[in-house]
PDB file of N, CA and C in Angstrom:
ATOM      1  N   UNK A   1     -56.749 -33.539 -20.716  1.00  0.00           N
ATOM      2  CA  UNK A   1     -55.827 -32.668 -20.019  1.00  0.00           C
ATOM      3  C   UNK A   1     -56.610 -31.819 -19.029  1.00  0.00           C
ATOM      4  N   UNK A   2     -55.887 -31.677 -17.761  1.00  0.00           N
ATOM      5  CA  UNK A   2     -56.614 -30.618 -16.860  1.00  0.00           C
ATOM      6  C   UNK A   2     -56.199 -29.669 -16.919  1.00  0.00           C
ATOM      7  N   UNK A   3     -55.436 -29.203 -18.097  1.00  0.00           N
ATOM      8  CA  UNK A   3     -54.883 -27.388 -17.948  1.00  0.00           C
ATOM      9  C   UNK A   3     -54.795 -26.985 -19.342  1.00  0.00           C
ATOM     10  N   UNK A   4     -54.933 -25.504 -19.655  1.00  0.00           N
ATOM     11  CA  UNK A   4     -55.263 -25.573 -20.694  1.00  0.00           C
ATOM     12  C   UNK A   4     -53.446 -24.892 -22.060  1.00  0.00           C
ATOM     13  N   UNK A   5     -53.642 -25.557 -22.995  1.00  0.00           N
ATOM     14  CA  UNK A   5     -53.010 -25.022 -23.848  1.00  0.00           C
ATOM     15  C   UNK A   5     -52.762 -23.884 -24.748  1.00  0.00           C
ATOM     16  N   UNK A   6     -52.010 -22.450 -24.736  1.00  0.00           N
ATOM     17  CA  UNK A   6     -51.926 -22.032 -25.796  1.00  0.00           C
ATOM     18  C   UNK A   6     -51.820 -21.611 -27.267  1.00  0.00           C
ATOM     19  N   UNK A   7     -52.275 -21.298 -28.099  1.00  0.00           N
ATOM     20  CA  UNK A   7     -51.879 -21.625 -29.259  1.00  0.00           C
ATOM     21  C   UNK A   7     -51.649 -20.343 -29.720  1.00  0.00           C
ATOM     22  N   UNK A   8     -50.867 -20.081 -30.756  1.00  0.00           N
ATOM     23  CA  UNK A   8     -49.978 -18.838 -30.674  1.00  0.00           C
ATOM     24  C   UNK A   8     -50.023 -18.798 -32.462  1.00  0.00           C
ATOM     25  N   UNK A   9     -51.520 -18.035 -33.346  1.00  0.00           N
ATOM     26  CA  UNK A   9     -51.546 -18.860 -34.363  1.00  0.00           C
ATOM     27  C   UNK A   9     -50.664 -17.511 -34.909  1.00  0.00           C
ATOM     28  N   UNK A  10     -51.045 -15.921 -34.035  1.00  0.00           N
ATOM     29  CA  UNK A  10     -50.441 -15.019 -34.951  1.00  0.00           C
ATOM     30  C   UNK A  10     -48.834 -14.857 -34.683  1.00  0.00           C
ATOM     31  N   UNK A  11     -48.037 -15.717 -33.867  1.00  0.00           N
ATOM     32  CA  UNK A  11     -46.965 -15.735 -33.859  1.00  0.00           C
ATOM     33  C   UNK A  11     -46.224 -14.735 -32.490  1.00  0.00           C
ATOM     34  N   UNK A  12     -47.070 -14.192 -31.813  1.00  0.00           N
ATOM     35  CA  UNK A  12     -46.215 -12.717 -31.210  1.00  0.00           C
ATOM     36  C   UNK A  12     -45.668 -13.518 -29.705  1.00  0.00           C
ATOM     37  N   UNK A  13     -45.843 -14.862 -29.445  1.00  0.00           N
ATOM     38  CA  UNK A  13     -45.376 -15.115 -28.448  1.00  0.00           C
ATOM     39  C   UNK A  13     -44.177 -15.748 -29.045  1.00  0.00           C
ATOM     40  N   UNK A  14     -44.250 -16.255 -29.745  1.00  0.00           N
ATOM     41  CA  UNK A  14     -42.707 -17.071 -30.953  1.00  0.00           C
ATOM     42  C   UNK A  14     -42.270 -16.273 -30.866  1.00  0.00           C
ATOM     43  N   UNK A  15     -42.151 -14.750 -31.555  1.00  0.00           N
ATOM     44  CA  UNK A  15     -41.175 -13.873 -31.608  1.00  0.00           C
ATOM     45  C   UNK A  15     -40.421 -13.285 -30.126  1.00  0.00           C
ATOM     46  N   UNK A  16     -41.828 -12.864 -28.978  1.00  0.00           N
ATOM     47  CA  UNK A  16     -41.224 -12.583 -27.914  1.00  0.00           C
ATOM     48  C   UNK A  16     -39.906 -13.808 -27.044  1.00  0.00           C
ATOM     49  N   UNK A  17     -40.475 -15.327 -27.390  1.00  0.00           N
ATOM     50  CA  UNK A  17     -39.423 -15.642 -26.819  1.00  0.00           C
ATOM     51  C   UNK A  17     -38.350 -16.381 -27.842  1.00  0.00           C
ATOM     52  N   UNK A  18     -38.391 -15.976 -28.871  1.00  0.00           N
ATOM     53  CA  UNK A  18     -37.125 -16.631 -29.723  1.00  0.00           C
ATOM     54  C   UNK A  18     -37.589 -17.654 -30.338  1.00  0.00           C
ATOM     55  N   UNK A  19     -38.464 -18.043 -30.856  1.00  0.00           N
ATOM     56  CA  UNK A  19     -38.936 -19.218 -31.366  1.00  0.00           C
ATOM     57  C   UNK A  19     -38.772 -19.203 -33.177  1.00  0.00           C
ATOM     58  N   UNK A  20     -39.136 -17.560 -33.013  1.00  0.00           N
ATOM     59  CA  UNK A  20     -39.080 -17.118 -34.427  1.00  0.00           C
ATOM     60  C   UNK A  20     -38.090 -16.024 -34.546  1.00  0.00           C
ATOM     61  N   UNK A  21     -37.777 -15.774 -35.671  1.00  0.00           N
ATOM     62  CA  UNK A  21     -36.854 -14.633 -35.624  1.00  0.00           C
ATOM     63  C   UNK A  21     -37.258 -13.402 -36.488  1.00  0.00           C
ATOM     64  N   UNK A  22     -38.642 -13.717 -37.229  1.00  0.00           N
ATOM     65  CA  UNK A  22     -39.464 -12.671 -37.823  1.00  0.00           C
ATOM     66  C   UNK A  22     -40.800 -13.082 -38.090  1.00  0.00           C
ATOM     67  N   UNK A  23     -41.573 -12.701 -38.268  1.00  0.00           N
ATOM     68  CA  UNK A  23     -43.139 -12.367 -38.710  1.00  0.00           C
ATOM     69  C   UNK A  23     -43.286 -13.820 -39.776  1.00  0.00           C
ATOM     70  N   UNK A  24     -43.098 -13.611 -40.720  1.00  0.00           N
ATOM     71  CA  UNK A  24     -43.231 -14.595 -41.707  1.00  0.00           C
ATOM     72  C   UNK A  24     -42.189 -15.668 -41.405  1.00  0.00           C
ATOM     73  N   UNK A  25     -41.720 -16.505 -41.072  1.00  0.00           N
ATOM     74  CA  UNK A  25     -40.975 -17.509 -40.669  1.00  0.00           C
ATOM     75  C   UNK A  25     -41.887 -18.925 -40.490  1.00  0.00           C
ATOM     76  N   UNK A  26     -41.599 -19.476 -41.489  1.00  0.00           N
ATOM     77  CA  UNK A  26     -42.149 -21.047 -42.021  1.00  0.00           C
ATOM     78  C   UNK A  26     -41.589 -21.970 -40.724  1.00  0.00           C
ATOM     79  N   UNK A  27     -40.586 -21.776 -40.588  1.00  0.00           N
ATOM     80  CA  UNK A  27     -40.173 -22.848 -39.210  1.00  0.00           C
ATOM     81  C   UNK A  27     -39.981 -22.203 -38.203  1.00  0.00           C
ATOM     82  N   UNK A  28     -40.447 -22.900 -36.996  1.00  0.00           N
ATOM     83  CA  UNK A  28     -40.230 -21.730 -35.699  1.00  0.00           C
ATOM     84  C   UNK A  28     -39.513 -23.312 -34.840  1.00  0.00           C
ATOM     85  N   UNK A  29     -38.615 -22.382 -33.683  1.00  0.00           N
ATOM     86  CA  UNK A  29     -37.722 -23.383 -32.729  1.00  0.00           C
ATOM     87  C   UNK A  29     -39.108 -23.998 -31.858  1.00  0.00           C
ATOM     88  N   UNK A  30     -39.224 -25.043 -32.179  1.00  0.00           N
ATOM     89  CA  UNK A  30     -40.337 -25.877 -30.507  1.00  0.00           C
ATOM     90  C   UNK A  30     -39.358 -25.253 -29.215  1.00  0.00           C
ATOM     91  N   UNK A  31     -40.519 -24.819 -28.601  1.00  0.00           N
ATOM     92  CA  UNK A  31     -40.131 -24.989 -26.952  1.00  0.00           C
ATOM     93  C   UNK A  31     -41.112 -24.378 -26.328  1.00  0.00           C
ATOM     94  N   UNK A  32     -41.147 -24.945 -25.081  1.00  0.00           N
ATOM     95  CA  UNK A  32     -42.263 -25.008 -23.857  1.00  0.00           C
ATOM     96  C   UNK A  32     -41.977 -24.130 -22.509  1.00  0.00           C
ATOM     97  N   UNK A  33     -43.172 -23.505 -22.139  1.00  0.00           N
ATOM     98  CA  UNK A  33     -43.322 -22.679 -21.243  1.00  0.00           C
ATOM     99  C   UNK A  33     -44.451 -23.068 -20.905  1.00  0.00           C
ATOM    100  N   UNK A  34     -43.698 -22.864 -19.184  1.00  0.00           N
ATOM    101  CA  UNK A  34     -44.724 -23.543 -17.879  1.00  0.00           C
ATOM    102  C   UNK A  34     -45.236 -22.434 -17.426  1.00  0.00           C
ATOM    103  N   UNK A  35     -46.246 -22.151 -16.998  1.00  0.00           N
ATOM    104  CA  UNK A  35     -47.053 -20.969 -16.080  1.00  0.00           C
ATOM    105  C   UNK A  35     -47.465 -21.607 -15.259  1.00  0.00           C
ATOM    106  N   UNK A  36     -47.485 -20.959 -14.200  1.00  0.00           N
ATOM    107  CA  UNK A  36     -47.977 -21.155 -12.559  1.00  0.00           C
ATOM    108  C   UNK A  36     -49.726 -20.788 -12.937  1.00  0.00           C
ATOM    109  N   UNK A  37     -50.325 -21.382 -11.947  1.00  0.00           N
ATOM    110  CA  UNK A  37     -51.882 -21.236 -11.467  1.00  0.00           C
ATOM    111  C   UNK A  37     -51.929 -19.621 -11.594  1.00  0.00           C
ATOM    112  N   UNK A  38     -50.451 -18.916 -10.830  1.00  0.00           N
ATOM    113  CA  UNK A  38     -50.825 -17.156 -10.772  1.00  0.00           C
ATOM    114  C   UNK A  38     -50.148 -16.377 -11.786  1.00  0.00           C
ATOM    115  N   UNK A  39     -50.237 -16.926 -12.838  1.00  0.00           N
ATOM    116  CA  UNK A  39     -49.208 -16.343 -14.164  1.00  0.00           C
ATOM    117  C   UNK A  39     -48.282 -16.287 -14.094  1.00  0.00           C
ATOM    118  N   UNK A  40     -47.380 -17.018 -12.900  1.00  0.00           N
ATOM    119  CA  UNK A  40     -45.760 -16.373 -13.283  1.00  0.00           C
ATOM    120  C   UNK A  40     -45.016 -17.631 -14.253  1.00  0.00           C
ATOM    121  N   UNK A  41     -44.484 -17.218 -14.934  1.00  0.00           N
ATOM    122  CA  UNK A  41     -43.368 -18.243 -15.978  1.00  0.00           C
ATOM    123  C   UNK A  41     -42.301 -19.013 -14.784  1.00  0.00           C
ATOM    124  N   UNK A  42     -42.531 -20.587 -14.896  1.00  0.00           N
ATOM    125  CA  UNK A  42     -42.212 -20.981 -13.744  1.00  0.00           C
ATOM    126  C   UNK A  42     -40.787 -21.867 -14.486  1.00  0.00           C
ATOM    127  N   UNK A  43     -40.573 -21.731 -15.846  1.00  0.00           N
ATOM    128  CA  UNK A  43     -39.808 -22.491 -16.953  1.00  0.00           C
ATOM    129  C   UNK A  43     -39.873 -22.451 -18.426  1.00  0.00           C
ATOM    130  N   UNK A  44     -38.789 -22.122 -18.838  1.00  0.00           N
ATOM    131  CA  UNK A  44     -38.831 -21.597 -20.241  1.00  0.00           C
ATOM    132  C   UNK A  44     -37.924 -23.124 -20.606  1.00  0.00           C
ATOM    133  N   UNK A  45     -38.294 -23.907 -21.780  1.00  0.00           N
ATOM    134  CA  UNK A  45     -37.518 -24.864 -22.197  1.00  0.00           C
ATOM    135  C   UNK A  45     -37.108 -24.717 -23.574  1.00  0.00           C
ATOM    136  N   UNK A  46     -35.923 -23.997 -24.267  1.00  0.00           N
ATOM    137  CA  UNK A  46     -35.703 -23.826 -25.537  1.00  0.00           C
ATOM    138  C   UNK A  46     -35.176 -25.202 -26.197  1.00  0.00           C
ATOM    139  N   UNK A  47     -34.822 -26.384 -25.757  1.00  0.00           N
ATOM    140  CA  UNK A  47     -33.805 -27.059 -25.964  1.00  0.00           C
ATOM    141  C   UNK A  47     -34.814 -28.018 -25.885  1.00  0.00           C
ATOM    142  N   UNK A  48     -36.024 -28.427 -26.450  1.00  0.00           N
ATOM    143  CA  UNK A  48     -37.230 -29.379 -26.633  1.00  0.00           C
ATOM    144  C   UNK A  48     -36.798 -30.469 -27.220  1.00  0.00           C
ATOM    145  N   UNK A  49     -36.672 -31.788 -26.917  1.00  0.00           N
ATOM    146  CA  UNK A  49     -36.548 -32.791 -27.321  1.00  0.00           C
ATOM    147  C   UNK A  49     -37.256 -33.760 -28.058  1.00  0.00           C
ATOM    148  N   UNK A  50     -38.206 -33.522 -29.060  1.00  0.00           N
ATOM    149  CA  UNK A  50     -39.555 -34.284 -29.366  1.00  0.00           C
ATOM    150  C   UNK A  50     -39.648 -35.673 -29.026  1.00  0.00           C
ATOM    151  N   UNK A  51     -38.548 -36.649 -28.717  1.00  0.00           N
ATOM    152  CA  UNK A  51     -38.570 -38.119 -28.141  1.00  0.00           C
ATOM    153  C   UNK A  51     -38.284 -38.210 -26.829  1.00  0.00           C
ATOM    154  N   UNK A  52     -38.212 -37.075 -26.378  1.00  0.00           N
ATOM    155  CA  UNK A  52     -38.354 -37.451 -24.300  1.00  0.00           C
ATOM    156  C   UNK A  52     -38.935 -36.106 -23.945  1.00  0.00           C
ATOM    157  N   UNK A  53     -39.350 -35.391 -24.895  1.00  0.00           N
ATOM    158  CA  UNK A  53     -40.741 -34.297 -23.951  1.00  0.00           C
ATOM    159  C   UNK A  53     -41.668 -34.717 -23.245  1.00  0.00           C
ATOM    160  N   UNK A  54     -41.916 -35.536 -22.922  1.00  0.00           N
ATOM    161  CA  UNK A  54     -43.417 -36.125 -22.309  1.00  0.00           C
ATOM    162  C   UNK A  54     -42.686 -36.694 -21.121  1.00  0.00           C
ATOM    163  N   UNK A  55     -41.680 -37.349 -21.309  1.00  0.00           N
ATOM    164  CA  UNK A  55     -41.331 -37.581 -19.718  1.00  0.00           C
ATOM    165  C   UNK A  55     -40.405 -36.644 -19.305  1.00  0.00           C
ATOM    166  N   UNK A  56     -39.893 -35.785 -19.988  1.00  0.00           N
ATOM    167  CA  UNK A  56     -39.186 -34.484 -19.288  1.00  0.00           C
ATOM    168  C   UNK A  56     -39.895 -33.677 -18.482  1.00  0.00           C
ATOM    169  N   UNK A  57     -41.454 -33.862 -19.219  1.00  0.00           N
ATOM    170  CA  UNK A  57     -42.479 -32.941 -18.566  1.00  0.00           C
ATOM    171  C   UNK A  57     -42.945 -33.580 -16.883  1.00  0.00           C
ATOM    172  N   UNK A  58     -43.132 -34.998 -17.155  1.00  0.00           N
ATOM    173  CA  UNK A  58     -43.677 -35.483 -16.019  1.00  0.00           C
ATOM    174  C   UNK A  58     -42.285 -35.634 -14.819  1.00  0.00           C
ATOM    175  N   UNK A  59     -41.529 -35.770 -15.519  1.00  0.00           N
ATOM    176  CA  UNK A  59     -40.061 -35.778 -14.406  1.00  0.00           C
ATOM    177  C   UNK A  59     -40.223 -33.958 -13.874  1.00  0.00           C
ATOM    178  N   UNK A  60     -40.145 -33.046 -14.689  1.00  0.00           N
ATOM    179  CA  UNK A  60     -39.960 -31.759 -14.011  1.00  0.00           C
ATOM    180  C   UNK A  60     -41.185 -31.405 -13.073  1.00  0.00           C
ATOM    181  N   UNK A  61     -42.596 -31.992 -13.625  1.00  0.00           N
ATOM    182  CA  UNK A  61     -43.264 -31.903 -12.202  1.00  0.00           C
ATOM    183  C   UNK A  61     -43.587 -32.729 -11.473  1.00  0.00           C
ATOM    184  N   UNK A  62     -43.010 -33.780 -11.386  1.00  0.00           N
ATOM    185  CA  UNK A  62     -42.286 -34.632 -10.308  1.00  0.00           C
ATOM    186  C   UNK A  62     -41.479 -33.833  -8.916  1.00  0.00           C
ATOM    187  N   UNK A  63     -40.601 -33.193  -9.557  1.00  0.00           N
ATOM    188  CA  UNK A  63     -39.472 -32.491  -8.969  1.00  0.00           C
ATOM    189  C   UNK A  63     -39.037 -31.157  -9.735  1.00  0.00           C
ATOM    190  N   UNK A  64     -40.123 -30.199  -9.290  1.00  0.00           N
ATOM    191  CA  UNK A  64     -39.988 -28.666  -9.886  1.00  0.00           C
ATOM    192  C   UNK A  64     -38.833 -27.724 -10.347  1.00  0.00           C
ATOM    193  N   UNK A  65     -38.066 -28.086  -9.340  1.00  0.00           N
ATOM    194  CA  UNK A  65     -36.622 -27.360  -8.440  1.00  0.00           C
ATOM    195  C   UNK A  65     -35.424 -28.110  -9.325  1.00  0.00           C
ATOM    196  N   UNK A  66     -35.943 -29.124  -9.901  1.00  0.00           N
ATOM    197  CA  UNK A  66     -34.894 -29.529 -10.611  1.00  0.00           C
ATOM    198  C   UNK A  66     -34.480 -28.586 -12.420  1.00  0.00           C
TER     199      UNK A  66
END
């Protein structure tokens, strides 16, 4: 990969965007957030599909705006 991944082991980005709904929470919602080169959140995806994420990903930066 040429960009790098977050990992979010103590949870505070799950909670900020809804992933979790408290601190201790065994299951958290999957979903993906895009950042720009200049930090801005360029796409929040709550609605993660685990059998077409990978080409959802390459279709949306295909065509950003979509």
């Amino acid at each position: 990969m040429n960009f790098p991944l977050l990992v979010d082991t103590q949870k505070n980005l799950a909670l900020l965007f809804g992933a979790a709904k408290k601190p201790d929470d065994k299951r958290l919602k999957r979903l993906t957030i895009i950042i720009d080169k200049e930090g801005k959140i360029v796409k929040i995806d709550k609605e993660v599909n685990p059998s077409t994420h990978g080409a959802d990903l390459v279709e949306f930066f295909k065509n950003p705006k979509t």
